[in-house]
Protein backbone atom coordinates (compact mmCIF):
# COMPACT_ATOMS: atom_id res chain seq x y z
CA UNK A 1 0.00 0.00 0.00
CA UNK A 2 1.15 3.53 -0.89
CA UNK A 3 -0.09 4.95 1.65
CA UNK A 4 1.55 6.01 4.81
CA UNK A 5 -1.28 5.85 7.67
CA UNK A 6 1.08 6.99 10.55
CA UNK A 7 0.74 10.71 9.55
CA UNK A 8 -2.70 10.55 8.63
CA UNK A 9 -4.24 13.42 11.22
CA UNK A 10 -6.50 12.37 13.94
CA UNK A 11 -9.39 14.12 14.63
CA UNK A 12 -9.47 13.72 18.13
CA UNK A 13 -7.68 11.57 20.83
CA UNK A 14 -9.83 8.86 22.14
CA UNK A 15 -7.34 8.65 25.06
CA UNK A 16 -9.03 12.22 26.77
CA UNK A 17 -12.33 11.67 26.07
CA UNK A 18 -14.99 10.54 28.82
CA UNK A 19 -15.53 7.41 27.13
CA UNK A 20 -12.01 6.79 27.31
CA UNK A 21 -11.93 7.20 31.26
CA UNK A 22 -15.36 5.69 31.65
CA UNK A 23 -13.90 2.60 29.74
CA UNK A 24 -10.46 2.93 31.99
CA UNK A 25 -13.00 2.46 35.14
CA UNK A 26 -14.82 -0.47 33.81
CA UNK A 27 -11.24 -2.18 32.87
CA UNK A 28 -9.93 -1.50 36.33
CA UNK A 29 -12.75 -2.73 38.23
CA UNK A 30 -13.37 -5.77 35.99
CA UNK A 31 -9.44 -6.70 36.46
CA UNK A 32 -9.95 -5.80 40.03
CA UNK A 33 -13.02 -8.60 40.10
CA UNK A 34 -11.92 -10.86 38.16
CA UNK A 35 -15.18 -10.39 35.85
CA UNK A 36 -15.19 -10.69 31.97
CA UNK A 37 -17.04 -8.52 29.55
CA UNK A 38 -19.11 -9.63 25.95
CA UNK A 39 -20.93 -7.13 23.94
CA UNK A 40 -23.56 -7.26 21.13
CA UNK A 41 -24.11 -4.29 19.64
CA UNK A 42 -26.76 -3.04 16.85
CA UNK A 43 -26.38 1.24 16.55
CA UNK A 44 -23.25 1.37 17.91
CA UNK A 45 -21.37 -1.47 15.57
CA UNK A 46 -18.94 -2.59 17.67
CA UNK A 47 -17.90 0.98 19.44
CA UNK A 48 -18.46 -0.75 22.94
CA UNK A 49 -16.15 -2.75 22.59
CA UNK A 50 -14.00 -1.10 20.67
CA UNK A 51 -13.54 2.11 23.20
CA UNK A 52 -13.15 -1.33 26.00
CA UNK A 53 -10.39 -2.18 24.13
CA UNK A 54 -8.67 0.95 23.26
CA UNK A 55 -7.16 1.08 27.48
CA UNK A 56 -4.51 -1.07 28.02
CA UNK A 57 -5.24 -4.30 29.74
CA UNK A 58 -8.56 -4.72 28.49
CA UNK A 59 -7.18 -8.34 27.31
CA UNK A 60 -7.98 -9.39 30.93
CA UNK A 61 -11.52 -8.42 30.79
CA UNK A 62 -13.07 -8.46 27.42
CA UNK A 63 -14.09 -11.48 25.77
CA UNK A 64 -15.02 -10.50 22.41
CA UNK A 65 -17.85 -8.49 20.73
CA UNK A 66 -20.17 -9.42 18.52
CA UNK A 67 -21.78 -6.64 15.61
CA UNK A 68 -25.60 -7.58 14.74
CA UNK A 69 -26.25 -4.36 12.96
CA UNK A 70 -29.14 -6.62 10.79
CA UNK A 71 -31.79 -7.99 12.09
CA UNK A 72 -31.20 -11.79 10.70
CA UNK A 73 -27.48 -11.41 12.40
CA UNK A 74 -29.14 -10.60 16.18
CA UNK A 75 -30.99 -14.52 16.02
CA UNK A 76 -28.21 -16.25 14.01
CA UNK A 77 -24.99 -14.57 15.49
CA UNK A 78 -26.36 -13.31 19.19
CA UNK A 79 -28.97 -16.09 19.70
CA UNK A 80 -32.26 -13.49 19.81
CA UNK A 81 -35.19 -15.73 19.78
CA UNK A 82 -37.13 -15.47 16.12
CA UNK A 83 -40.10 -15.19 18.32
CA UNK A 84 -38.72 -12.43 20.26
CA UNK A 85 -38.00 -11.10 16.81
CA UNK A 86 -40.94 -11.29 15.43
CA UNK A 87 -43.25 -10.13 18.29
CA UNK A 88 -41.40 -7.13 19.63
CA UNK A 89 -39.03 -6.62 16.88
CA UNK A 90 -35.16 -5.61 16.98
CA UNK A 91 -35.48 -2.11 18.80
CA UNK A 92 -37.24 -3.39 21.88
CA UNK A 93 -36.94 -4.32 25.83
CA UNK A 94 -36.89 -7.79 24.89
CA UNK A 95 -34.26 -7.60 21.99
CA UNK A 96 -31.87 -6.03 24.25
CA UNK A 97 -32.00 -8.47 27.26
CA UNK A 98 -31.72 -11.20 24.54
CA UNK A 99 -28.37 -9.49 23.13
CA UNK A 100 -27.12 -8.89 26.84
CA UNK A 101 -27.60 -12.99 27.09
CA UNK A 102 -26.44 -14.28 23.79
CA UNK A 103 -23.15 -11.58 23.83
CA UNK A 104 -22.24 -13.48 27.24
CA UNK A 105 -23.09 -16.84 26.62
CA UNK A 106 -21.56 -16.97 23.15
CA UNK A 107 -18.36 -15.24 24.74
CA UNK A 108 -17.94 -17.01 27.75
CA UNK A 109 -18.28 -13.91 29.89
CA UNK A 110 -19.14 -13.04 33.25
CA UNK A 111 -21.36 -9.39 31.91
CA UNK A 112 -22.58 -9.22 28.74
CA UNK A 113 -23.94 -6.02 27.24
CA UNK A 114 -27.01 -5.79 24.43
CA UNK A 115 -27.28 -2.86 22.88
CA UNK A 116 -29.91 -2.04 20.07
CA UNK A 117 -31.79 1.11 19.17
CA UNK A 118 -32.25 3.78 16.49
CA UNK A 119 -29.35 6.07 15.35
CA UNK A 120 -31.34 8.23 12.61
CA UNK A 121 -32.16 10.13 11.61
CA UNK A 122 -35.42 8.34 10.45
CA UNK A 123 -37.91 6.41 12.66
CA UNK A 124 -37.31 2.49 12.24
CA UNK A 125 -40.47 0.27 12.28
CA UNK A 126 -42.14 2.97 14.10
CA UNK A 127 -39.35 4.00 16.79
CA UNK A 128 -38.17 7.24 16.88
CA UNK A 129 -34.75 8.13 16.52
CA UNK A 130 -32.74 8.53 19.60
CA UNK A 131 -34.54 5.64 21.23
CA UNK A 132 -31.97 3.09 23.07
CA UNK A 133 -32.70 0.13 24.72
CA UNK A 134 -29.50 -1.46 26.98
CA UNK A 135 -29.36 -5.15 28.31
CA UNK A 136 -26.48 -6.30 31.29
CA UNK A 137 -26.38 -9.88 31.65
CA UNK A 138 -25.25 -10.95 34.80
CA UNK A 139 -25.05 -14.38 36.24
CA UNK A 140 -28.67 -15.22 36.50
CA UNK A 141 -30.31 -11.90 35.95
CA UNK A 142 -30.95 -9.52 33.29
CA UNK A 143 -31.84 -5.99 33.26
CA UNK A 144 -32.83 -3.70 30.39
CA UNK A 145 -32.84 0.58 30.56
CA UNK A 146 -34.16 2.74 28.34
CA UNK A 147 -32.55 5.91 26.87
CA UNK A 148 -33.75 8.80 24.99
CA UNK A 149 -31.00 10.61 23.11
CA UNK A 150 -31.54 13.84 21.10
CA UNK A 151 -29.04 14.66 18.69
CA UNK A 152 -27.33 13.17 15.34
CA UNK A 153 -26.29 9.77 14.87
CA UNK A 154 -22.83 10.09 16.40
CA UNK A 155 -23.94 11.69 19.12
CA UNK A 156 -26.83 9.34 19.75
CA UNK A 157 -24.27 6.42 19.23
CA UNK A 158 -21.54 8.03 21.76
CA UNK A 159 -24.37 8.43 23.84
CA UNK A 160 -25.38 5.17 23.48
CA UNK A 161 -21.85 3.22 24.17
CA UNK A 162 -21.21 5.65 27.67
CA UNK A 163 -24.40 4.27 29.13
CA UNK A 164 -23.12 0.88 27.75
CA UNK A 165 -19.82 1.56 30.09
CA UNK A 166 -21.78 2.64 33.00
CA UNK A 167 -23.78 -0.05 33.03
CA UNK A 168 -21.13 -2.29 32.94
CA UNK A 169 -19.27 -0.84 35.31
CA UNK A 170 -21.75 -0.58 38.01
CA UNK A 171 -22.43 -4.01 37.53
CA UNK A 172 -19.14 -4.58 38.93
């Protein structure tokens, strides 16, 4: 390849942001547990796990990640339930505590993370854009929480993967 990608300029340094020290808090405590972390992610296409994995020693605590961005990809990838599927659809309560579940038990991991929702900026089968539902999978228990985000689609997506962290993290 021609090109040189070390000088290519960065728009901003993930290492200052507050995802970046949210996602330093989560490592630590997960190292500092002994936990392990699995996402599935929808809007935010593997962001989760990829801000998890940008602070070193995140090897210890994340398991893997898995993007299922389309719909077939949450039942076949994730595990979702074609029934859950079908009857609630992908941007629901139910869709998101069934990603939480499949991202840990197709990891291995101790917390697993569902994340689905609706980025923008038009409505998707009839949810509005900036709607976010979260799953954390815990040993036996699952809870889901419900965020509504105005803004664009990054900002809905950022928005999206720090209440991702802080769930996680007080999980811990």
């Amino acid at each position: 390849m021609a090109q040189d990608y070390s000088v290519l300029p960065i728009s901003h340094d993930p290492t200052t942001s507050v995802l970046y020290d949210t996602a330093s808090g989560l490592v630590a405590g997960a190292t500092d547990a002994g936990l392990t972390i699995a996402t599935a992610e929808s809007l935010t296409a593997g962001q989760l796990a990829a801000t998890i994995a940008d602070v070193p020693g995140a090897s210890a605590v994340l398991r893997g990640g898995l993007i299922v961005y389309a719909t077939d990809l949450k039942g076949s990838l994730a595990g979702v339930p074609e029934t859950v599927l079908a009857k609630f659809g992908p941007v629901s309560p139910e869709t998101a505590a069934a990603l939480a579940r499949g991202a840990s038990d197709r990891c291995g991991a101790d917390i697993g993370i569902g994340l689905t929702g609706v980025a923008g900026p038009d409505p998707q089968d009839g949810v509005d854009p900036g709607t976010v539902f979260l799953g954390l999978s815990r040993a036996m228990s699952v809870t889901v929480h419900k965020l509504e985000v105005n803004g664009d689609r990054a900002r809905i997506r950022a928005a999206a993967t720090l209440a991702g962290l802080d769930l996680a993290r007080l999980a811990l």
